[in-house]
PDB file of N, CA and C in Angstrom:
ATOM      1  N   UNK A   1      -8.700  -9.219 -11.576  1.00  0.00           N
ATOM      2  CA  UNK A   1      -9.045  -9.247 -10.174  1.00  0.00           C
ATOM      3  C   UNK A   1      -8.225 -10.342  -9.491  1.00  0.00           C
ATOM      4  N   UNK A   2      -7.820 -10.303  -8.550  1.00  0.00           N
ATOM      5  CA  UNK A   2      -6.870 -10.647  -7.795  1.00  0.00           C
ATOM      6  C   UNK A   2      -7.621 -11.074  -6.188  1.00  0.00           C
ATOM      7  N   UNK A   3      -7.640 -12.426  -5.521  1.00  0.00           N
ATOM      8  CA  UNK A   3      -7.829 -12.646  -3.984  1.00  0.00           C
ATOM      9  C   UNK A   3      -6.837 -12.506  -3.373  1.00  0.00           C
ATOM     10  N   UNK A   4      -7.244 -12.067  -1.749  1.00  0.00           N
ATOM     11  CA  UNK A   4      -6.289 -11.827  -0.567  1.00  0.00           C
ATOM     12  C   UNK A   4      -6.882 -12.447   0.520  1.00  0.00           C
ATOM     13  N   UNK A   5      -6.244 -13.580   1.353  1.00  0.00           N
ATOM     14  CA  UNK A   5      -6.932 -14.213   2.370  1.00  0.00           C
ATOM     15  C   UNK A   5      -6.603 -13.520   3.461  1.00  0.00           C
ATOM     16  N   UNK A   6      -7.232 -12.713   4.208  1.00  0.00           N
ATOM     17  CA  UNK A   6      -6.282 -12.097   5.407  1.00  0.00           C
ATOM     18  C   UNK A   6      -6.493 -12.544   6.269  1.00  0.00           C
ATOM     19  N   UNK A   7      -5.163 -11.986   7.167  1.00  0.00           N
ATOM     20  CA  UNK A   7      -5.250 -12.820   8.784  1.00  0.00           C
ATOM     21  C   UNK A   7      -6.046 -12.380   9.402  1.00  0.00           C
ATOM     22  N   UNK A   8      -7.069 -11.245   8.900  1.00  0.00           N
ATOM     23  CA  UNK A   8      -7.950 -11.214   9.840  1.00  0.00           C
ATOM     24  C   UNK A   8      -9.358 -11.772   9.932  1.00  0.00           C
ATOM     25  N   UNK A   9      -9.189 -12.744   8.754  1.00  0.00           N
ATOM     26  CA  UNK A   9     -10.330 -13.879   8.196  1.00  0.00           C
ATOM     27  C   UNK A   9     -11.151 -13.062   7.370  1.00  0.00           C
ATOM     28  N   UNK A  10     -10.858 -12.149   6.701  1.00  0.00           N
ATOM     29  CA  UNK A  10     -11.639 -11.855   5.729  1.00  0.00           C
ATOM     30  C   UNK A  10     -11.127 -12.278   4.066  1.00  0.00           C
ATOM     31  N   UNK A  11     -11.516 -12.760   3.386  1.00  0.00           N
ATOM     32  CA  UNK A  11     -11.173 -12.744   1.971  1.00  0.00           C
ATOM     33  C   UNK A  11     -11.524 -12.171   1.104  1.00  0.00           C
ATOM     34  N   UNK A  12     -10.199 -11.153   0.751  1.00  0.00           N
ATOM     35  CA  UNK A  12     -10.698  -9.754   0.081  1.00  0.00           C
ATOM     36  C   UNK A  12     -10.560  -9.959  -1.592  1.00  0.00           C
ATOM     37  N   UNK A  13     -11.217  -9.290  -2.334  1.00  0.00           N
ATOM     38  CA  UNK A  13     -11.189  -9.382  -4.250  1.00  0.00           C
ATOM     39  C   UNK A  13     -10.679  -8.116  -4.042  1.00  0.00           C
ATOM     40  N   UNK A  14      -9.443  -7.352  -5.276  1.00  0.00           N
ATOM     41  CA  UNK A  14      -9.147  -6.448  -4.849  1.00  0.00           C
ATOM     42  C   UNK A  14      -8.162  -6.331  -6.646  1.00  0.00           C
ATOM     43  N   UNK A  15      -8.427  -5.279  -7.060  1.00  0.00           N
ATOM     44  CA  UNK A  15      -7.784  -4.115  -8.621  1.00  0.00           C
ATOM     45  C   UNK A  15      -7.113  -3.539  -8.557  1.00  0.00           C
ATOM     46  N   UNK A  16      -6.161  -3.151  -9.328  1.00  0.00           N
ATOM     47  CA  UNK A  16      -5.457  -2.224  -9.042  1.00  0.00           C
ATOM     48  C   UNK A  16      -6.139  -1.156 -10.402  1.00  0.00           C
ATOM     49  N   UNK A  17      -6.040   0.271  -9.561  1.00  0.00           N
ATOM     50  CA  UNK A  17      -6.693   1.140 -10.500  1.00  0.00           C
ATOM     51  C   UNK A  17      -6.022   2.288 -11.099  1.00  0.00           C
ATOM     52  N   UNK A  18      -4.779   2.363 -10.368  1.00  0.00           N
ATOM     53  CA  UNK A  18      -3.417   3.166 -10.988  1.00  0.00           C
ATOM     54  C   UNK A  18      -3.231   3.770 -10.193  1.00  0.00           C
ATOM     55  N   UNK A  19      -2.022   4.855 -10.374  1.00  0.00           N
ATOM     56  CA  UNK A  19      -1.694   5.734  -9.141  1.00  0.00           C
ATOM     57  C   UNK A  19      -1.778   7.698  -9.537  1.00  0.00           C
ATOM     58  N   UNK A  20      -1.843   8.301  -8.465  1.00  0.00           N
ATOM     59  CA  UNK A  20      -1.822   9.934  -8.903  1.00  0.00           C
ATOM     60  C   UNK A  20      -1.148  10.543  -7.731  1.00  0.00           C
ATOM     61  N   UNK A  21      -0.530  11.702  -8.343  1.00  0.00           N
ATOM     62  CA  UNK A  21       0.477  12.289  -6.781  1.00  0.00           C
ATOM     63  C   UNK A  21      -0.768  12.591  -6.202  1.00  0.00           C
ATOM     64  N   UNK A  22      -0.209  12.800  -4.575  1.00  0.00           N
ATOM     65  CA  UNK A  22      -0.954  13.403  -3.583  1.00  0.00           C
ATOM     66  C   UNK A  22       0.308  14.361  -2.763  1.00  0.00           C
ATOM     67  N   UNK A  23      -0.274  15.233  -1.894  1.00  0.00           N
ATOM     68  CA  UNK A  23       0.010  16.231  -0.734  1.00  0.00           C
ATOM     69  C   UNK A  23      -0.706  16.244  -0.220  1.00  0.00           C
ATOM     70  N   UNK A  24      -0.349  16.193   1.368  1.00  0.00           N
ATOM     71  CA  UNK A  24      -1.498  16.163   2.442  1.00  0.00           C
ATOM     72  C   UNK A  24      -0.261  16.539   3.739  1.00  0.00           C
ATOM     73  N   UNK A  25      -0.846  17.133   4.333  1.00  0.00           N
ATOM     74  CA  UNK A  25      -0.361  17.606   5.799  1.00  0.00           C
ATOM     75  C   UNK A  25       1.147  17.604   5.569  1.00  0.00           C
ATOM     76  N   UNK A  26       2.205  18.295   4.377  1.00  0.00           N
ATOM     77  CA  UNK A  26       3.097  18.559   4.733  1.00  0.00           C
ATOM     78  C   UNK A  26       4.213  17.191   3.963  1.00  0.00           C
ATOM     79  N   UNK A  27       3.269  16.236   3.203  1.00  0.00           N
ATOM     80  CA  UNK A  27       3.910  15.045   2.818  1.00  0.00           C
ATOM     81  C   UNK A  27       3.468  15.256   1.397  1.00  0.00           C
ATOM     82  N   UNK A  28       4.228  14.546   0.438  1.00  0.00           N
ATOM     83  CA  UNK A  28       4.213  14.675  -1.154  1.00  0.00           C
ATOM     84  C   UNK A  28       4.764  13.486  -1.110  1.00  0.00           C
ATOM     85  N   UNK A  29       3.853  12.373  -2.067  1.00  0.00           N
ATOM     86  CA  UNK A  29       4.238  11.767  -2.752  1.00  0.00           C
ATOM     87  C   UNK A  29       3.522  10.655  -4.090  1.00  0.00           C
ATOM     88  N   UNK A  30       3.399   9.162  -3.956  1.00  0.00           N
ATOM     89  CA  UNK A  30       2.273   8.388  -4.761  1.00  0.00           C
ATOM     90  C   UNK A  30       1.352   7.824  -3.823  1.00  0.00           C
ATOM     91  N   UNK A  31       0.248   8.400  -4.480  1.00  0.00           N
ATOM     92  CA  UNK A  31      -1.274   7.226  -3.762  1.00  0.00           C
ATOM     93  C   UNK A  31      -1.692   6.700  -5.123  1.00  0.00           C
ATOM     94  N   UNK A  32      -1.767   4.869  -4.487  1.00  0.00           N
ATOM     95  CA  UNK A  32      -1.697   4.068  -5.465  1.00  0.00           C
ATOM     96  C   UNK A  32      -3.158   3.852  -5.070  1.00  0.00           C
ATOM     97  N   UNK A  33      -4.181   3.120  -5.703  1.00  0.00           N
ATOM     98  CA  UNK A  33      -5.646   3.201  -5.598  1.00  0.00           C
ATOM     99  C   UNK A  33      -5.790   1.760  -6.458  1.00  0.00           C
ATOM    100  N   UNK A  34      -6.767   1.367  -5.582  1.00  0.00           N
ATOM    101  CA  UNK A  34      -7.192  -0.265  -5.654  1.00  0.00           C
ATOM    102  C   UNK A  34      -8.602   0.319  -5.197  1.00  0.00           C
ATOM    103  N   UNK A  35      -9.674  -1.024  -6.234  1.00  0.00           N
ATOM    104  CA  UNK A  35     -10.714  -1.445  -5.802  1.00  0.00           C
ATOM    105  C   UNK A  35     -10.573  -2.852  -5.164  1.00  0.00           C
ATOM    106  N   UNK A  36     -11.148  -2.542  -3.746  1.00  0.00           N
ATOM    107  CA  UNK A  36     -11.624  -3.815  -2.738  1.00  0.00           C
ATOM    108  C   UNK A  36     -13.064  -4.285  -2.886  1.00  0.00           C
ATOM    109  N   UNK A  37     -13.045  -5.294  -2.363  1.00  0.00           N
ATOM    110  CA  UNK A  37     -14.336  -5.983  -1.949  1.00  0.00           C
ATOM    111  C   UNK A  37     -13.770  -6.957  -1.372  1.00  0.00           C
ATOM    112  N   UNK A  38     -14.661  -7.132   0.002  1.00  0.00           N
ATOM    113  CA  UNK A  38     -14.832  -8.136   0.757  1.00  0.00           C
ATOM    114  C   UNK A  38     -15.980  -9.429   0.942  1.00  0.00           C
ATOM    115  N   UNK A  39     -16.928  -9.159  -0.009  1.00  0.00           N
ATOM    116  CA  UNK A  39     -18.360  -9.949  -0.035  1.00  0.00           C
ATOM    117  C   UNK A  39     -18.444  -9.711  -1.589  1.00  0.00           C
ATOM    118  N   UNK A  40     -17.836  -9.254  -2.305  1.00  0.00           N
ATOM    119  CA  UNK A  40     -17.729  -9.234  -4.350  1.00  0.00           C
ATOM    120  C   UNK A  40     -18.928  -8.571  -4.776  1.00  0.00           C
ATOM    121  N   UNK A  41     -19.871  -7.688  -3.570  1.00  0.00           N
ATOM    122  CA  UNK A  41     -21.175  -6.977  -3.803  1.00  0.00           C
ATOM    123  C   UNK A  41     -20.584  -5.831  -3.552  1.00  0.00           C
ATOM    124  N   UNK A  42     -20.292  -5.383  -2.582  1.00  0.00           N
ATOM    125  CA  UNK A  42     -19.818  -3.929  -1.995  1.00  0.00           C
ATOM    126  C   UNK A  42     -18.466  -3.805  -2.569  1.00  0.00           C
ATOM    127  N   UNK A  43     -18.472  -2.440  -3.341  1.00  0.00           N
ATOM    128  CA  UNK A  43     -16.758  -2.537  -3.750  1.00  0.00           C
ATOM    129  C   UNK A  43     -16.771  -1.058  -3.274  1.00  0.00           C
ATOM    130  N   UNK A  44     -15.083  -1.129  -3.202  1.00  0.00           N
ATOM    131  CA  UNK A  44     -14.691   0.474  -2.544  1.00  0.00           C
ATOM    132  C   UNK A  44     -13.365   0.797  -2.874  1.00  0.00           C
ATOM    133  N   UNK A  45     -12.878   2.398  -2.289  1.00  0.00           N
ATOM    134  CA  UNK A  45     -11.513   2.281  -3.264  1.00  0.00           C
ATOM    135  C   UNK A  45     -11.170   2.697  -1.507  1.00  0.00           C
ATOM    136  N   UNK A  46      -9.751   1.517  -1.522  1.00  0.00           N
ATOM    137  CA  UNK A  46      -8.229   1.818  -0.713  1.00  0.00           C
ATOM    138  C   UNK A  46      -7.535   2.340  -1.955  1.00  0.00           C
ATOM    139  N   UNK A  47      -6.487   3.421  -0.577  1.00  0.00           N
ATOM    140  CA  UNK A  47      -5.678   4.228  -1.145  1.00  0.00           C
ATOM    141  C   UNK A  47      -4.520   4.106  -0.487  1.00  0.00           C
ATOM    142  N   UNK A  48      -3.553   3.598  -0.559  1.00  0.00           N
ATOM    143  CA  UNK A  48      -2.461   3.194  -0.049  1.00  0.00           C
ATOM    144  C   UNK A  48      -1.034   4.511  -0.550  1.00  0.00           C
ATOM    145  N   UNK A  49      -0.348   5.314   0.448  1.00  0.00           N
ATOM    146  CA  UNK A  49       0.452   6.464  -0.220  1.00  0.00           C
ATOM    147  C   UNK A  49       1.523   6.256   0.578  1.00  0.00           C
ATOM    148  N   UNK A  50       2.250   6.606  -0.418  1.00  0.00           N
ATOM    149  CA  UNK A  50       3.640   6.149  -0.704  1.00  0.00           C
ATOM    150  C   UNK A  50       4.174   7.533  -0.473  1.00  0.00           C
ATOM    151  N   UNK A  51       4.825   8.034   0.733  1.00  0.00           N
ATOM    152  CA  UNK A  51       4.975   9.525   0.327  1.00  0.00           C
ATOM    153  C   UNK A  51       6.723   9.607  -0.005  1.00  0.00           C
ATOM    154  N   UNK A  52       7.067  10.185  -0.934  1.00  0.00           N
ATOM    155  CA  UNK A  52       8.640  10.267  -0.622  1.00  0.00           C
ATOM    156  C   UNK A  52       9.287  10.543   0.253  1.00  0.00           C
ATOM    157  N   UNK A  53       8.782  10.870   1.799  1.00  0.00           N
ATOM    158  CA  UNK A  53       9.911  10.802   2.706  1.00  0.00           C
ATOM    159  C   UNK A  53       9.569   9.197   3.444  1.00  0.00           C
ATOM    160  N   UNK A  54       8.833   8.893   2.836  1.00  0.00           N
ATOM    161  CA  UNK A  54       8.664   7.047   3.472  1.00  0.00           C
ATOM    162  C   UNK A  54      10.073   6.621   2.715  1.00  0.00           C
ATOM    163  N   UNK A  55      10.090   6.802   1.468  1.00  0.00           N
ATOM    164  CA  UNK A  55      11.415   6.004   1.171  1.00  0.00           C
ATOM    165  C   UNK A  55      12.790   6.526   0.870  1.00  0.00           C
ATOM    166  N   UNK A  56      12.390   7.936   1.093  1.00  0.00           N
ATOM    167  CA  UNK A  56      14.024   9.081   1.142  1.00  0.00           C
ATOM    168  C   UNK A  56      15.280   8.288   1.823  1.00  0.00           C
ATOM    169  N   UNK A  57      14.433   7.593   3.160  1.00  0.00           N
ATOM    170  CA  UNK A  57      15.914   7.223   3.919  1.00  0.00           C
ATOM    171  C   UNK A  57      16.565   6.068   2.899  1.00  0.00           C
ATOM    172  N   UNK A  58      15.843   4.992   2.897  1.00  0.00           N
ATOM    173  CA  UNK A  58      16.298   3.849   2.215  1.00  0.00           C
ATOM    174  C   UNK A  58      16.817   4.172   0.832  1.00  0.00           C
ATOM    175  N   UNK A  59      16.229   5.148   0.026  1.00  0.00           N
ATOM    176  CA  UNK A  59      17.141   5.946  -1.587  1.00  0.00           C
ATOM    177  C   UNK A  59      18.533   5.949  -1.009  1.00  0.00           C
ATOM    178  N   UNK A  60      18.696   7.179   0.176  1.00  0.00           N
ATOM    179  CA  UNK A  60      19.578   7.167   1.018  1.00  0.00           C
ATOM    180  C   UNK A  60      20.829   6.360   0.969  1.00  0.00           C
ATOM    181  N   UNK A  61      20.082   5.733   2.146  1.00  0.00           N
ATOM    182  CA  UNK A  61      21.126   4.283   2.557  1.00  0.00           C
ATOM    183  C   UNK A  61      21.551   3.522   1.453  1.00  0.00           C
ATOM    184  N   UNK A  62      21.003   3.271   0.577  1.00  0.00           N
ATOM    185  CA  UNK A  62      21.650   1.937  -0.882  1.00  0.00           C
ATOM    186  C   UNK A  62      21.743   2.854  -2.109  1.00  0.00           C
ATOM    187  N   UNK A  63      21.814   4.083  -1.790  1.00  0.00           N
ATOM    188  CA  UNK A  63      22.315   4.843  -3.068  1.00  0.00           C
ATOM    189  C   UNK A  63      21.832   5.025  -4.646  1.00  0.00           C
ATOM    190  N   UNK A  64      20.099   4.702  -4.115  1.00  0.00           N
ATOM    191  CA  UNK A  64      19.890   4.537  -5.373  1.00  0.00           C
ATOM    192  C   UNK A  64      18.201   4.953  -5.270  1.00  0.00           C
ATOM    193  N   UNK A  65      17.312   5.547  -6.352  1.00  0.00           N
ATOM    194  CA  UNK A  65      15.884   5.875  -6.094  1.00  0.00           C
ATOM    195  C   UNK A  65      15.006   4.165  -6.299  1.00  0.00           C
ATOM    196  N   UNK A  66      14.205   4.263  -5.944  1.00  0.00           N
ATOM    197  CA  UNK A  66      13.622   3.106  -5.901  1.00  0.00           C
ATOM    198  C   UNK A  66      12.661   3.015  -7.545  1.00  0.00           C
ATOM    199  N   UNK A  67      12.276   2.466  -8.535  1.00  0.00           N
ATOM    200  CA  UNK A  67      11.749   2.877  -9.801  1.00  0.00           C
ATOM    201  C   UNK A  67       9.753   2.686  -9.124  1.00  0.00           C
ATOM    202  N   UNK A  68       9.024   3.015  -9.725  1.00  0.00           N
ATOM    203  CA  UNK A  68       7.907   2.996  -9.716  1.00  0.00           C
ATOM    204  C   UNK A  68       7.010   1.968  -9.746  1.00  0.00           C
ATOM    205  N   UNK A  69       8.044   1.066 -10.221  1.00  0.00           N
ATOM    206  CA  UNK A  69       7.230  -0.407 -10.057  1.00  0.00           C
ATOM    207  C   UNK A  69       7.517  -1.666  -8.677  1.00  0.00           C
ATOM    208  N   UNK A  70       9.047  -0.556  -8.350  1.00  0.00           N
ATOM    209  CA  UNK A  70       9.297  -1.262  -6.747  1.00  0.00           C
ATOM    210  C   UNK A  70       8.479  -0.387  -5.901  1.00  0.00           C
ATOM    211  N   UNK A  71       8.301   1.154  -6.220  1.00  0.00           N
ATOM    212  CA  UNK A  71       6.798   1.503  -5.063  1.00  0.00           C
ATOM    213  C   UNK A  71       5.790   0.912  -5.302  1.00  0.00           C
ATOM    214  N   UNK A  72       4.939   0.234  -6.334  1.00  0.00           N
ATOM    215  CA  UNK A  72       4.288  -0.349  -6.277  1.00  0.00           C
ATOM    216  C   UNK A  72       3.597  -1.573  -5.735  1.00  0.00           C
ATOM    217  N   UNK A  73       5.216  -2.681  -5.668  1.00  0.00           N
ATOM    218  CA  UNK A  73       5.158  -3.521  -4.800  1.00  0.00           C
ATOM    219  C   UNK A  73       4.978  -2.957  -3.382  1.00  0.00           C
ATOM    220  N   UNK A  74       5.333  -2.028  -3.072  1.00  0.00           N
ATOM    221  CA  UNK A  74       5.974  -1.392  -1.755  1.00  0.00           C
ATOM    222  C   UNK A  74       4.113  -1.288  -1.432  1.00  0.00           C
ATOM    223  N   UNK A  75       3.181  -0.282  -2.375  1.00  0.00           N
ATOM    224  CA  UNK A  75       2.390  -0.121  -2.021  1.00  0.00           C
ATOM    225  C   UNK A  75       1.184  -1.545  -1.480  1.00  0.00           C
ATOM    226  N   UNK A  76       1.677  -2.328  -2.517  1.00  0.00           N
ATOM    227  CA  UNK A  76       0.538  -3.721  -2.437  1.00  0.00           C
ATOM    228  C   UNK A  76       0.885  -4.397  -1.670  1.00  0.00           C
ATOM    229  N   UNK A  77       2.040  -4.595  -0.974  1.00  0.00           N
ATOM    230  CA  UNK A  77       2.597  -4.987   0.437  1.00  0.00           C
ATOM    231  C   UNK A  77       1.911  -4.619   1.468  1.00  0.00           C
ATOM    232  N   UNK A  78       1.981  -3.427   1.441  1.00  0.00           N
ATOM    233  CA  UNK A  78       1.003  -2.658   2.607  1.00  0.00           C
ATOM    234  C   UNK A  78      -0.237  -2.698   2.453  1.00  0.00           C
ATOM    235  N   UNK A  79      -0.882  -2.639   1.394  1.00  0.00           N
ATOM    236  CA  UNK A  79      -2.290  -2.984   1.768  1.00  0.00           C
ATOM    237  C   UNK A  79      -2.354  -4.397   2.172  1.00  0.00           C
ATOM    238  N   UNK A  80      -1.603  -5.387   1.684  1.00  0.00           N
ATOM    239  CA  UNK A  80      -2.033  -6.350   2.211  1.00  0.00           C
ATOM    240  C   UNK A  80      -1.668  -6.497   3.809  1.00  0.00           C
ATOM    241  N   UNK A  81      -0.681  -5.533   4.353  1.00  0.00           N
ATOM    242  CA  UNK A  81      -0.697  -6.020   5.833  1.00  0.00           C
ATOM    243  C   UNK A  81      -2.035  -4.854   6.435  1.00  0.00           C
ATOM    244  N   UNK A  82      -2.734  -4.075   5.626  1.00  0.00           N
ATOM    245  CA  UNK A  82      -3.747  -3.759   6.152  1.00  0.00           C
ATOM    246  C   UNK A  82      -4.639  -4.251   6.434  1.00  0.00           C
ATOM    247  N   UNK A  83      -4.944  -5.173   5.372  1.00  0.00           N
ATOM    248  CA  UNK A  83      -6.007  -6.490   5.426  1.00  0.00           C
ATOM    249  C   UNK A  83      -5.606  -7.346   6.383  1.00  0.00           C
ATOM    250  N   UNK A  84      -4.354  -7.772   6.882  1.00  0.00           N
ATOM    251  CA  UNK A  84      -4.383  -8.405   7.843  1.00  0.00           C
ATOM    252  C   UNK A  84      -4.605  -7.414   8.744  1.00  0.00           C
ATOM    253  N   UNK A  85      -4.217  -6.267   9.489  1.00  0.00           N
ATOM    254  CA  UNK A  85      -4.258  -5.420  10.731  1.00  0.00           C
ATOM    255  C   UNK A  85      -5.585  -5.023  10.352  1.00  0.00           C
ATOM    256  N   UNK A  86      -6.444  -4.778   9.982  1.00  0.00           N
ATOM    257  CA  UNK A  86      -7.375  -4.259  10.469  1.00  0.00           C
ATOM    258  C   UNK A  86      -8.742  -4.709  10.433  1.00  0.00           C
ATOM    259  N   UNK A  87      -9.309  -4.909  11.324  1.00  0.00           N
ATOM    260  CA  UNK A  87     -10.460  -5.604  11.540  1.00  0.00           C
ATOM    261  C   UNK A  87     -11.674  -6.360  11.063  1.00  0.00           C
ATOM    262  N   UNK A  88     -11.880  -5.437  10.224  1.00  0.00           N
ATOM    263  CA  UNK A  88     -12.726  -5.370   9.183  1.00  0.00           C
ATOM    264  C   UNK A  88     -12.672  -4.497   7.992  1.00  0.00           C
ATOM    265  N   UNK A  89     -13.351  -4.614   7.084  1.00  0.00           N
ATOM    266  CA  UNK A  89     -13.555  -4.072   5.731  1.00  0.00           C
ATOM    267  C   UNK A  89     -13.974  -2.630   5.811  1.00  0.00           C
ATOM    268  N   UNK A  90     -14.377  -2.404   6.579  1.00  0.00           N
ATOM    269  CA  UNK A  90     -15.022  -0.521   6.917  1.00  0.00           C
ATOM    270  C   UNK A  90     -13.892  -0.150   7.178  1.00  0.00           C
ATOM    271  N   UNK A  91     -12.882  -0.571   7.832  1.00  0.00           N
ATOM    272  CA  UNK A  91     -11.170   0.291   8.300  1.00  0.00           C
ATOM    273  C   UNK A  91     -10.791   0.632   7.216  1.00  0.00           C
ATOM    274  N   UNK A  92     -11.283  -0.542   6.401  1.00  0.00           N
ATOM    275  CA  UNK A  92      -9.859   0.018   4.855  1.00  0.00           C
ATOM    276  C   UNK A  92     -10.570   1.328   4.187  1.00  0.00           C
ATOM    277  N   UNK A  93     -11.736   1.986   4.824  1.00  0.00           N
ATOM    278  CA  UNK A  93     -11.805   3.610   4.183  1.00  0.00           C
ATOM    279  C   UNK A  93     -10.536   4.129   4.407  1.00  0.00           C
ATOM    280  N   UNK A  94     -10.143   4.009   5.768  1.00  0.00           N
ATOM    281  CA  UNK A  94      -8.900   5.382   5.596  1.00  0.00           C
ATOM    282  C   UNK A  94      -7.865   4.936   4.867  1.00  0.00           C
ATOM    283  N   UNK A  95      -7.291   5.971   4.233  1.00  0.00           N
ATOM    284  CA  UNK A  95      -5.870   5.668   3.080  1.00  0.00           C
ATOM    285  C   UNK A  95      -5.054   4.739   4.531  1.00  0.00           C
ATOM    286  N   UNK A  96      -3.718   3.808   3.630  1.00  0.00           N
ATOM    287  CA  UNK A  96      -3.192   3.223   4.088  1.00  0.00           C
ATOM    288  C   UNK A  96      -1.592   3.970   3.977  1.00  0.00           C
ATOM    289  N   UNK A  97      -1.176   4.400   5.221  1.00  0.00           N
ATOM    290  CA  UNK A  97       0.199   4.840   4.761  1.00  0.00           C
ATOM    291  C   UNK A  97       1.162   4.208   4.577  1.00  0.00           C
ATOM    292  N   UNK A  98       2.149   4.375   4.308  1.00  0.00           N
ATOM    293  CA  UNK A  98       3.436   3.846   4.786  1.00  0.00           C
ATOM    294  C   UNK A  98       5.092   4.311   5.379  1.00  0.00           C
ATOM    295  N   UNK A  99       5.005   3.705   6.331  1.00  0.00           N
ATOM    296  CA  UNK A  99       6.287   4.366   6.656  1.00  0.00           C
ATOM    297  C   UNK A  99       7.519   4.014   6.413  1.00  0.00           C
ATOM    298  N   UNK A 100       8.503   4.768   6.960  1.00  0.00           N
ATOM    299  CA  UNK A 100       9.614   4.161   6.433  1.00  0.00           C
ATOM    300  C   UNK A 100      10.127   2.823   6.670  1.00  0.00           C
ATOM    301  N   UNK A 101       9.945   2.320   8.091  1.00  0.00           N
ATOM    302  CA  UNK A 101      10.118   1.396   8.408  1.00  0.00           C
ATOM    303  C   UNK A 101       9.696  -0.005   7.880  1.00  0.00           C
ATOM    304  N   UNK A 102       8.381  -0.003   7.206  1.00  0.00           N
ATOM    305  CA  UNK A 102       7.532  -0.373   6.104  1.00  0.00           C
ATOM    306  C   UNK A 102       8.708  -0.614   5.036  1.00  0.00           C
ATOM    307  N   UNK A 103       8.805   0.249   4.118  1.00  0.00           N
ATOM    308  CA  UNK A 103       9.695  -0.029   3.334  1.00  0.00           C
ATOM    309  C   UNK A 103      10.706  -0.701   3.199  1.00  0.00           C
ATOM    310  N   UNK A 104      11.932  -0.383   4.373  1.00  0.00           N
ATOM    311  CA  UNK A 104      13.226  -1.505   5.182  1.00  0.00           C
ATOM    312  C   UNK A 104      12.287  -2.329   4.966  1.00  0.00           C
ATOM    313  N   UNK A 105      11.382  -3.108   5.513  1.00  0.00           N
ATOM    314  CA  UNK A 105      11.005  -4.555   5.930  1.00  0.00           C
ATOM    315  C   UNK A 105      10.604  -4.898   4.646  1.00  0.00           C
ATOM    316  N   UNK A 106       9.288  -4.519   3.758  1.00  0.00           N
ATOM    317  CA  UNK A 106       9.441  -4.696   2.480  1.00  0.00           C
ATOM    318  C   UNK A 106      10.419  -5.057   1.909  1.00  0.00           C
ATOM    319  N   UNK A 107      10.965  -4.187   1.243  1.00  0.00           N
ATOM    320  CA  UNK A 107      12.380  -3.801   0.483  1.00  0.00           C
ATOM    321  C   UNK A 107      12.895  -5.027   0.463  1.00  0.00           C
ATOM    322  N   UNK A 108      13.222  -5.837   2.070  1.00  0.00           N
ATOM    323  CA  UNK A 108      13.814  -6.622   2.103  1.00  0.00           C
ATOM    324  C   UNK A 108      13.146  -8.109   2.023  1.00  0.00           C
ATOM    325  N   UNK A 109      12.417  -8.131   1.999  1.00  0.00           N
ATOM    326  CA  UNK A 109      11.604  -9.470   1.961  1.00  0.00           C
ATOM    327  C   UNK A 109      11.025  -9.706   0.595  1.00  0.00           C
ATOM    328  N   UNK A 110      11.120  -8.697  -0.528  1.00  0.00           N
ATOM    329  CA  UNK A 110      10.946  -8.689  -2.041  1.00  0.00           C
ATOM    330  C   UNK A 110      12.449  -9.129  -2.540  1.00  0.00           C
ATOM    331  N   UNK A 111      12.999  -8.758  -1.542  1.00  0.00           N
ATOM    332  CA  UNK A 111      15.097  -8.755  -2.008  1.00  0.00           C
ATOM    333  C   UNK A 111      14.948  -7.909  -3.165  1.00  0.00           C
ATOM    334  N   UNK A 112      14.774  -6.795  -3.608  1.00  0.00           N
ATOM    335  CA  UNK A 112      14.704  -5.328  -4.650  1.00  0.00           C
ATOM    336  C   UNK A 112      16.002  -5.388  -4.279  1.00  0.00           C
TER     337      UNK A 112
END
C-alpha cells in the first residue's frame, strides 16, 4: 500500500491490482485497476484506461511502442492528477482516462 497527498487535500491509501483489456465506445485498450481509500475504512476500485489511441500518436512521433510498464507509469500518473483534479473521493468512481496529451506531458516528465 502506497500514500498520495493530493492537491485537493485529501490523503489517499491506494494498490495496485493489475490490469485487463477493455473496449468501450469505439476505444480498445489497458484499464489498469487500483484499490483507493481515502479514510483506510471505505475502499474502492479506480480504473484508470489507457486506450491505444491515447498513445498511437506519441508510438508515432519517437518511433517506437511504449512497453507495459511505461503504460503503467503513464496510468499512475494520471490517477494521481485525478486525485489532485477532483474534488473528492466519490469522483474517483468514474474510470480515469487518458488522453493523448496526457501522455506527451507524462512521457516527458518521467524522461521514458
Amino acid at each position: 500500500m502506497k500514500t498520495y497527498s493530493a492537491q485537493s487535500g485529501y490523503v489517499y491509501q491506494y494498490y495496485y491490482e493489475g490490469h485487463r483489456p477493455f473496449r468501450s465506445t469505439g476505444e480498445s485498450g489497458s484499464e489498469f485497476v487500483f484499490k483507493i481509500s481515502a479514510d483506510r475504512k471505505i475502499w474502492s476500485e479506480a480504473s484508470v484506461h489507457v486506450s491505444d489511441q491515447s498513445v498511437a500518436h506519441w508510438e508515432r512521433s519517437h518511433a517506437r511502442e511504449l512497453s507495459n510498464n511505461e503504460r503503467y507509469a503513464i496510468a499512475k500518473m494520471t490517477l494521481f492528477q485525478a486525485f489532485d483534479d477532483r474534488a473528492n473521493p466519490g469522483l474517483m468512481k468514474d474510470a480515469v482516462c487518458v488522453r493523448p496529451a496526457d501522455v506527451e506531458a507524462i512521457v516527458e516528465t518521467l524522461d521514458l
